[in-house]
N, C-alpha and C. Protein backbone atom coordinates (compact mmCIF):
# COMPACT_ATOMS: atom_id res chain seq x y z
N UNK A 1 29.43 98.07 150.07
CA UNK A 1 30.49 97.19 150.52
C UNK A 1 31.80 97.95 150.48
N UNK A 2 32.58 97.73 151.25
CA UNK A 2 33.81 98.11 151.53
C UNK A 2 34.94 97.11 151.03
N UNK A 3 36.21 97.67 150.42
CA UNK A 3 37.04 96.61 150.19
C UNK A 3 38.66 97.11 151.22
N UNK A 4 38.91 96.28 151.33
CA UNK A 4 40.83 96.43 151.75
C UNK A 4 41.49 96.76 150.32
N UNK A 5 41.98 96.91 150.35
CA UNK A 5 43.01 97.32 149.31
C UNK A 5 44.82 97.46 150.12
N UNK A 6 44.92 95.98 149.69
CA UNK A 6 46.47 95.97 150.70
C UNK A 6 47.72 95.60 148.39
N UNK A 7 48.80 96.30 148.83
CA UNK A 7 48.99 95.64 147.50
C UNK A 7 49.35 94.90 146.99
N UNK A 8 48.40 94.76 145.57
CA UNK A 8 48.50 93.79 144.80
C UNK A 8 47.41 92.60 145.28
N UNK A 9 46.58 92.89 146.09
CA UNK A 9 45.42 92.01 146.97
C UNK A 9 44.37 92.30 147.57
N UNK A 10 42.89 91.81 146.90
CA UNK A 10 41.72 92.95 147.41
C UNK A 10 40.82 91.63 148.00
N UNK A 11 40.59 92.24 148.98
CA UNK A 11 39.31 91.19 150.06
C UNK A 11 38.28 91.77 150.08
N UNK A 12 37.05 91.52 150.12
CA UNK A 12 35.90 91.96 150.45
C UNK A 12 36.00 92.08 152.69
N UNK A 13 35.26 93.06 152.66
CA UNK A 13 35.24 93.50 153.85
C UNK A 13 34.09 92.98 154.54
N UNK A 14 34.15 92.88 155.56
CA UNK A 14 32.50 92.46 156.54
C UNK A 14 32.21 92.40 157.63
N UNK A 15 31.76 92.26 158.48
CA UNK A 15 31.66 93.30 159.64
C UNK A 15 32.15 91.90 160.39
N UNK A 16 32.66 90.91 160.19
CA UNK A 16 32.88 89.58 161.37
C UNK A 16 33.95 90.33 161.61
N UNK A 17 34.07 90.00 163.58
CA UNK A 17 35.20 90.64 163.63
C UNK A 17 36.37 89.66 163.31
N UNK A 18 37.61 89.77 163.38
CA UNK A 18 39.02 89.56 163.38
C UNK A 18 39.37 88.56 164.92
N UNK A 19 39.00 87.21 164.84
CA UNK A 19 39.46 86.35 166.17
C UNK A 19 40.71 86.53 166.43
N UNK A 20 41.56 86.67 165.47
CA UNK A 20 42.79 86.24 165.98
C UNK A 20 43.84 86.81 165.43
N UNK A 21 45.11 87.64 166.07
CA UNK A 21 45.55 88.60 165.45
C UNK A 21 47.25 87.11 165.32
N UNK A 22 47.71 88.06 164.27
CA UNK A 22 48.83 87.20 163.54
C UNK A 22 49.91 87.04 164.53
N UNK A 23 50.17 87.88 165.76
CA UNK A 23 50.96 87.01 166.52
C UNK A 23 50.64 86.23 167.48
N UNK A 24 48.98 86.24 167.74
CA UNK A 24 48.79 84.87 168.31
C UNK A 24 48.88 83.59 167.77
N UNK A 25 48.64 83.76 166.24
CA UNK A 25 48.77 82.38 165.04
C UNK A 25 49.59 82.35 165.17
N UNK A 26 51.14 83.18 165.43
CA UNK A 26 52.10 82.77 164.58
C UNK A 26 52.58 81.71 166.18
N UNK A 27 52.58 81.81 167.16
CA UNK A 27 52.93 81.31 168.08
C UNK A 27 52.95 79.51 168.26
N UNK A 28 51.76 79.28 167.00
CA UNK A 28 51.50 78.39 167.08
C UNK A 28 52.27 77.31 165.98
N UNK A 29 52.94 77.95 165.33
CA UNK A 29 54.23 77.98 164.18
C UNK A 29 55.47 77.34 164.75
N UNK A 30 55.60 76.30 164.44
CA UNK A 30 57.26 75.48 165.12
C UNK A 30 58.10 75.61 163.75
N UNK A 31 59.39 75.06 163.90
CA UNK A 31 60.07 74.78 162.42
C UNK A 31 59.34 73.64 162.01
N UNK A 32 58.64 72.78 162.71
CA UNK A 32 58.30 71.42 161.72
C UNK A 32 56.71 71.73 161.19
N UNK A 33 56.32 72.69 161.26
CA UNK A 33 54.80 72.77 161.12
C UNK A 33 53.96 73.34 162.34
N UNK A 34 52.98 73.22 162.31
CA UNK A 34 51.94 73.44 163.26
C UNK A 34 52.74 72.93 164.84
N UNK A 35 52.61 73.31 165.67
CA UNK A 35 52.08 72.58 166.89
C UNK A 35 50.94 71.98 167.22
N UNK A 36 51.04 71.12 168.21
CA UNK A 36 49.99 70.13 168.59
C UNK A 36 48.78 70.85 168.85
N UNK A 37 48.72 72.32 169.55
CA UNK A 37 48.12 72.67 170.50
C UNK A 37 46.66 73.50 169.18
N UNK A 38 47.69 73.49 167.92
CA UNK A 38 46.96 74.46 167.03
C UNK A 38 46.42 73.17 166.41
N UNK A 39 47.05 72.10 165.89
CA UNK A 39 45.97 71.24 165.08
C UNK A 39 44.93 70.49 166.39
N UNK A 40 44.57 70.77 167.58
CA UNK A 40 43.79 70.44 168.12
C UNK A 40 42.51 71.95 168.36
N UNK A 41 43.00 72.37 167.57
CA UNK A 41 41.79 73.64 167.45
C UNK A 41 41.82 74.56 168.54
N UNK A 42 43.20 74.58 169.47
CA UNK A 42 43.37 75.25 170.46
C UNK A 42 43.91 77.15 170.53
N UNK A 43 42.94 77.60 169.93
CA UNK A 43 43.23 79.05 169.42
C UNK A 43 43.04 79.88 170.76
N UNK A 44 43.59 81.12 170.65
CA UNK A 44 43.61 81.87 171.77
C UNK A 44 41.78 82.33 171.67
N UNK A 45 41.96 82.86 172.84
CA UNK A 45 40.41 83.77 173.08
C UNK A 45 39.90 84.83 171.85
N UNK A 46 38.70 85.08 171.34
CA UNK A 46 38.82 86.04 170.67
C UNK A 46 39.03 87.59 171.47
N UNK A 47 39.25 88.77 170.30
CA UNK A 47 39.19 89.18 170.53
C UNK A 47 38.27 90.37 171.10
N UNK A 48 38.29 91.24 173.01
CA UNK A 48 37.26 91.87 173.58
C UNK A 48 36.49 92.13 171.89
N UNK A 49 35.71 92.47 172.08
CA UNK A 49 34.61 93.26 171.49
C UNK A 49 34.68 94.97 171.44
N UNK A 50 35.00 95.36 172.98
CA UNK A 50 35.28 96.93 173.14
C UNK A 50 36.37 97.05 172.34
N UNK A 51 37.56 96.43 172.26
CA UNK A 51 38.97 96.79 172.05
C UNK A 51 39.04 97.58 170.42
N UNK A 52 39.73 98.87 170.95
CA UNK A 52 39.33 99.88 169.39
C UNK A 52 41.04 100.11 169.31
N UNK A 53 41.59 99.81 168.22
CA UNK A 53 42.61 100.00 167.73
C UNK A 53 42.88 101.62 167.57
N UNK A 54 44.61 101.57 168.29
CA UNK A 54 45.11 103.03 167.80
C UNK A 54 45.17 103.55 166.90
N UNK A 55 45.46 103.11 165.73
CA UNK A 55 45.24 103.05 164.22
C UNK A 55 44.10 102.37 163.61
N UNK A 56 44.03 103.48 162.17
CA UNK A 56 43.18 102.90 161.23
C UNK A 56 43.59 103.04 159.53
N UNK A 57 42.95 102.37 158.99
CA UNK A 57 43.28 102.66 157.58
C UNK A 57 42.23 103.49 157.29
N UNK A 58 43.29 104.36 156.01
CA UNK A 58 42.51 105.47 155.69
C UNK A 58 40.79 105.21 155.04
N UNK A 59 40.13 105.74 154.81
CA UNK A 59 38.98 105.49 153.97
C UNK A 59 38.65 106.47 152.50
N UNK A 60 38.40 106.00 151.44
CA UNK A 60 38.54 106.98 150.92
C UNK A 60 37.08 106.35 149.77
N UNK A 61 36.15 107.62 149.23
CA UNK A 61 35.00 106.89 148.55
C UNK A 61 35.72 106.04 147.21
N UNK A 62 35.31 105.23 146.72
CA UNK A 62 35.66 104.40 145.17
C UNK A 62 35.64 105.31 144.38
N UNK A 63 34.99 106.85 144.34
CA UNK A 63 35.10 107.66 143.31
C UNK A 63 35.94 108.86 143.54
N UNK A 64 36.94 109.00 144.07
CA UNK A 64 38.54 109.52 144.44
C UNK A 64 38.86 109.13 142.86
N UNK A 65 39.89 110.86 142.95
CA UNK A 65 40.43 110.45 141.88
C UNK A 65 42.00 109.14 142.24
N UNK A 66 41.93 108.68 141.00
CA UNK A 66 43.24 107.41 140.91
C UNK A 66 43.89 108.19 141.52
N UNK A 67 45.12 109.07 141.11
CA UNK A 67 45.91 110.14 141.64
C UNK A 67 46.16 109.97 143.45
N UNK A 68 44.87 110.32 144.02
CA UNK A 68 44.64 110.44 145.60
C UNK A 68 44.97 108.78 146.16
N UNK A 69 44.34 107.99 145.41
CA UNK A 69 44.30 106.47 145.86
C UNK A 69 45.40 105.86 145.56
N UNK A 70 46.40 106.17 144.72
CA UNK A 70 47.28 105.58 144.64
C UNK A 70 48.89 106.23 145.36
N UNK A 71 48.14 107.59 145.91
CA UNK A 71 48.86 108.45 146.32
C UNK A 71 48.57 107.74 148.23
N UNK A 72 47.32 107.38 148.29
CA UNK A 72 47.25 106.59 150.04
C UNK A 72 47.93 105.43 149.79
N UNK A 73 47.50 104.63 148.56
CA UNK A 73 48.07 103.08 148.49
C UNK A 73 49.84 103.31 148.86
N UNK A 74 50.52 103.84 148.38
CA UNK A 74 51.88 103.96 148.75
C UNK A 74 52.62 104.86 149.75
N UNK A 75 51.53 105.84 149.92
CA UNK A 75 52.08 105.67 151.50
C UNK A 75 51.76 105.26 152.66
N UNK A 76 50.52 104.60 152.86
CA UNK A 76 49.95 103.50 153.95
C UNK A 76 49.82 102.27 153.71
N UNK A 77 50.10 102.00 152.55
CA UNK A 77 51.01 100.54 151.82
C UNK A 77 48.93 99.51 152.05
N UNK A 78 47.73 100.57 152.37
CA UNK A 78 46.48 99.78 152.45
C UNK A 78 45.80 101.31 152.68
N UNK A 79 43.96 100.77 152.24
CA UNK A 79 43.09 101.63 152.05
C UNK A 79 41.88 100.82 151.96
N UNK A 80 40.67 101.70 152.77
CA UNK A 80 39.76 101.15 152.43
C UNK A 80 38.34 101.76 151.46
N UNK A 81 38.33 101.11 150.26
CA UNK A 81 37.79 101.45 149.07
C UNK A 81 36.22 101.56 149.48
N UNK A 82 35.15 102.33 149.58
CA UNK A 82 33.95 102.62 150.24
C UNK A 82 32.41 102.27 149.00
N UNK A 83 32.38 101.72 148.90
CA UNK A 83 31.22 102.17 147.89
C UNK A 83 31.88 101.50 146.59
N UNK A 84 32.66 100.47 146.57
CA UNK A 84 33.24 99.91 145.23
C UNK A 84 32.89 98.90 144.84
N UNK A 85 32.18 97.97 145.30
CA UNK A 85 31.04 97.34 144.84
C UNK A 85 29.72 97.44 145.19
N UNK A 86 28.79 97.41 144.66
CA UNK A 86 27.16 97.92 144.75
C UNK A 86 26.90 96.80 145.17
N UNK A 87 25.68 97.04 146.33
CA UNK A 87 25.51 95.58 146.96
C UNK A 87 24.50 94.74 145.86
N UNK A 88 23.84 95.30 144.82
CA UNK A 88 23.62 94.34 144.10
C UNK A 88 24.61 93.32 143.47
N UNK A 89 25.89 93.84 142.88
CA UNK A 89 26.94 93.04 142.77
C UNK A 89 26.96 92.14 143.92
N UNK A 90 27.11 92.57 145.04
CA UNK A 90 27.75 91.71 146.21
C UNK A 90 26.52 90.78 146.08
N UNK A 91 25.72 90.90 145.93
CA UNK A 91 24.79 89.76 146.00
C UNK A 91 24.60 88.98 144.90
N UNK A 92 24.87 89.36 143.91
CA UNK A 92 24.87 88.42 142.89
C UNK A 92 26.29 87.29 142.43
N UNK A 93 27.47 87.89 143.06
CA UNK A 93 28.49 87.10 143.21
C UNK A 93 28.09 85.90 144.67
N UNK A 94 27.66 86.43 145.55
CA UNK A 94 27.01 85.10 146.57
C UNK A 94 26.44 84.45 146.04
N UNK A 95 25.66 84.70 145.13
CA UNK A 95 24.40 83.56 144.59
C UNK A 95 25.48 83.00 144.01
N UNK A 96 26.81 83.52 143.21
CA UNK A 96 27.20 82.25 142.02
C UNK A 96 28.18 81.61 142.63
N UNK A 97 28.41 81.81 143.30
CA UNK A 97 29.54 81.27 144.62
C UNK A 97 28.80 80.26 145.54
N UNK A 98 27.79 80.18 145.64
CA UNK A 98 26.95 79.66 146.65
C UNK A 98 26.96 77.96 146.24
N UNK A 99 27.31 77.55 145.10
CA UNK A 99 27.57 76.08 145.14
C UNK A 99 28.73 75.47 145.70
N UNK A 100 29.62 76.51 145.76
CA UNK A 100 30.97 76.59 145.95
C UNK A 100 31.04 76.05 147.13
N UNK A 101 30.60 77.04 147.90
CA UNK A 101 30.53 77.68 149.65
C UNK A 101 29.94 76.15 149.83
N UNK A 102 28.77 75.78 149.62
CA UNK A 102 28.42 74.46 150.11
C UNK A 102 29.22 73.31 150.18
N UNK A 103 30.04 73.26 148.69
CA UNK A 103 31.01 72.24 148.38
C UNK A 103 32.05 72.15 149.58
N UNK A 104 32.57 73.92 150.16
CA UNK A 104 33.54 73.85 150.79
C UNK A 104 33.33 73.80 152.00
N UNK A 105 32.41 73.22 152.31
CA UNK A 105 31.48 73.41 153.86
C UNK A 105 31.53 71.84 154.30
N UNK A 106 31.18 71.01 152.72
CA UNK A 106 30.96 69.19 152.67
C UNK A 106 32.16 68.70 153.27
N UNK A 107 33.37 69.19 152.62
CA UNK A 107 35.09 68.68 152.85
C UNK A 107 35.35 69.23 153.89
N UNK A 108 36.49 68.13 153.93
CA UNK A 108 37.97 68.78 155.19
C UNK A 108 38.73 68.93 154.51
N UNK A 109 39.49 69.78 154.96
CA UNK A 109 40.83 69.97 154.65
C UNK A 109 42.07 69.98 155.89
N UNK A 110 42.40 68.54 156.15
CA UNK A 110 43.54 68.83 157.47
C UNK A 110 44.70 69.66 157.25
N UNK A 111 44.99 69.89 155.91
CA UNK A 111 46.13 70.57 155.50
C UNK A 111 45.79 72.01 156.75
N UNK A 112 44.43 72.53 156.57
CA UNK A 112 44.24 73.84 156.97
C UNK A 112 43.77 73.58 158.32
N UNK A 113 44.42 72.92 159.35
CA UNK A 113 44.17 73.09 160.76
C UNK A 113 44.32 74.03 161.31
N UNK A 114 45.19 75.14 160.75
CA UNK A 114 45.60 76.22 161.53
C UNK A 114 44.19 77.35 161.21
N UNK A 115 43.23 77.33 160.49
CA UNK A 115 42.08 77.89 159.88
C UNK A 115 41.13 77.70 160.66
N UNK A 116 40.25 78.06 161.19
CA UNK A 116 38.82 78.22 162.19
C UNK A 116 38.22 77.02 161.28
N UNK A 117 37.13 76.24 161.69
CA UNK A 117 36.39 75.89 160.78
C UNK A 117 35.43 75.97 160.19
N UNK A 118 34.93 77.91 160.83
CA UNK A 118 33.84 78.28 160.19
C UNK A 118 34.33 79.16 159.54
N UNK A 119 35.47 79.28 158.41
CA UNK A 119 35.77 80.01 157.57
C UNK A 119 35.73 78.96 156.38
N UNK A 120 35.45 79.72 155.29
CA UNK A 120 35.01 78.94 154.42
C UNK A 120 35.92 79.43 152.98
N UNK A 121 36.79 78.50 152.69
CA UNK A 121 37.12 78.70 151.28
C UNK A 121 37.13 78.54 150.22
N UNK A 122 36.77 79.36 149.67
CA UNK A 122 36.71 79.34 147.82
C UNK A 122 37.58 80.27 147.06
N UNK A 123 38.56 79.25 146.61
CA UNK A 123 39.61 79.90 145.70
C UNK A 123 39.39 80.36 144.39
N UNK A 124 39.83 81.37 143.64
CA UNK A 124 39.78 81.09 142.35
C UNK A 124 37.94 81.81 141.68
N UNK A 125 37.66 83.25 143.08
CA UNK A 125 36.50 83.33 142.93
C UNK A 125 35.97 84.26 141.45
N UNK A 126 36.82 84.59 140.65
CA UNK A 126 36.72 85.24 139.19
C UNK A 126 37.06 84.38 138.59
N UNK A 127 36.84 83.08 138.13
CA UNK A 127 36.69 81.83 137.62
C UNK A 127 35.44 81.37 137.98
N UNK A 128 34.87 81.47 138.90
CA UNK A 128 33.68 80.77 139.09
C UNK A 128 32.42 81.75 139.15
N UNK A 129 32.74 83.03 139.18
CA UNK A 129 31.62 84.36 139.14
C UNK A 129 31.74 84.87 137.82
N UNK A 130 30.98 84.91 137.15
CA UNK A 130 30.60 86.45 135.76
C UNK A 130 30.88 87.24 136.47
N UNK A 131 30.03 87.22 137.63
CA UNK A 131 29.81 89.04 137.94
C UNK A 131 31.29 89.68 138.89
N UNK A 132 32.45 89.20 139.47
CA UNK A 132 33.40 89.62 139.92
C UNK A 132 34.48 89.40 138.84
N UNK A 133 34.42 88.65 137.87
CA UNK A 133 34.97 88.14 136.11
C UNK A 133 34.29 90.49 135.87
N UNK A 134 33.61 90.47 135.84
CA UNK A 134 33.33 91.73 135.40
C UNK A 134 33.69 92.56 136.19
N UNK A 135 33.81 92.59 137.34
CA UNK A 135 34.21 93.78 138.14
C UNK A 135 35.52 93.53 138.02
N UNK A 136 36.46 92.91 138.03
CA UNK A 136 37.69 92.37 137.66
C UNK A 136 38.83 93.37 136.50
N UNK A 137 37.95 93.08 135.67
CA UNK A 137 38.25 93.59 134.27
C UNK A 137 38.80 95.13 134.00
């Protein structure tokens, strides 16, 4: 598994692509909230499939020394960490998350109209995992 490493904030990585880039969301942004067009689930097209970005973030393996990684983290202000969780980890944090994911699948949340509704959230996921509670640490 691959992580982002943007700072002070780490996501797990995964091969879905990216629908929607932040200045098409943001368009959908008035001073009073949302527009109409976004709480009716009216998102732009995703994005081609071919389309390969001019840029990339660096890559660097999880076993770099600190030194090098913290030496990319500040000057590309992001990095992507290669091999920093073992997919047995990654799979054993799904399993303990997996009541979660269902729970957050049952509800709505209108607050989050501006959100796809096949994204699924679970906050607060080193509270509810041992095993990312341990990678954490």
């Amino acid at each position: 598994a691959s992580y982002y490493i943007l700072r002070h904030h780490t996501t797990a990585h995964s091969s879905h692509n990216i629908q929607h880039t932040l200045p098409q969301i943001f368009q959908y942004l008035t001073p009073r909230g949302l527009s109409r067009s976004a709480k009716m689930g009216a998102f732009p097209p995703p994005i081609d499939p071919s389309y390969i970005p001019s840029v990339s973030l660096t890559r660097l393996p999880a076993t770099a020394p600190t030194a090098d990684i913290i030496a990319t983290l500040e000057r590309d202000g992001a990095l992507i960490l290669v091999d920093l969780v073992s997919p047995q980890d990654v799979a054993a944090i799904n399993a303990e998350i997996e009541p979660y994911i269902q729970k957050a699948r049952a509800e709505t949340h209108e607050a989050y109209d501006l959100i796809p509704k096949q994204t699924i959230m679970v906050p607060g996921v080193v509270g509810k995992s041992p095993t990312m509670a341990r990678l954490a640490e």
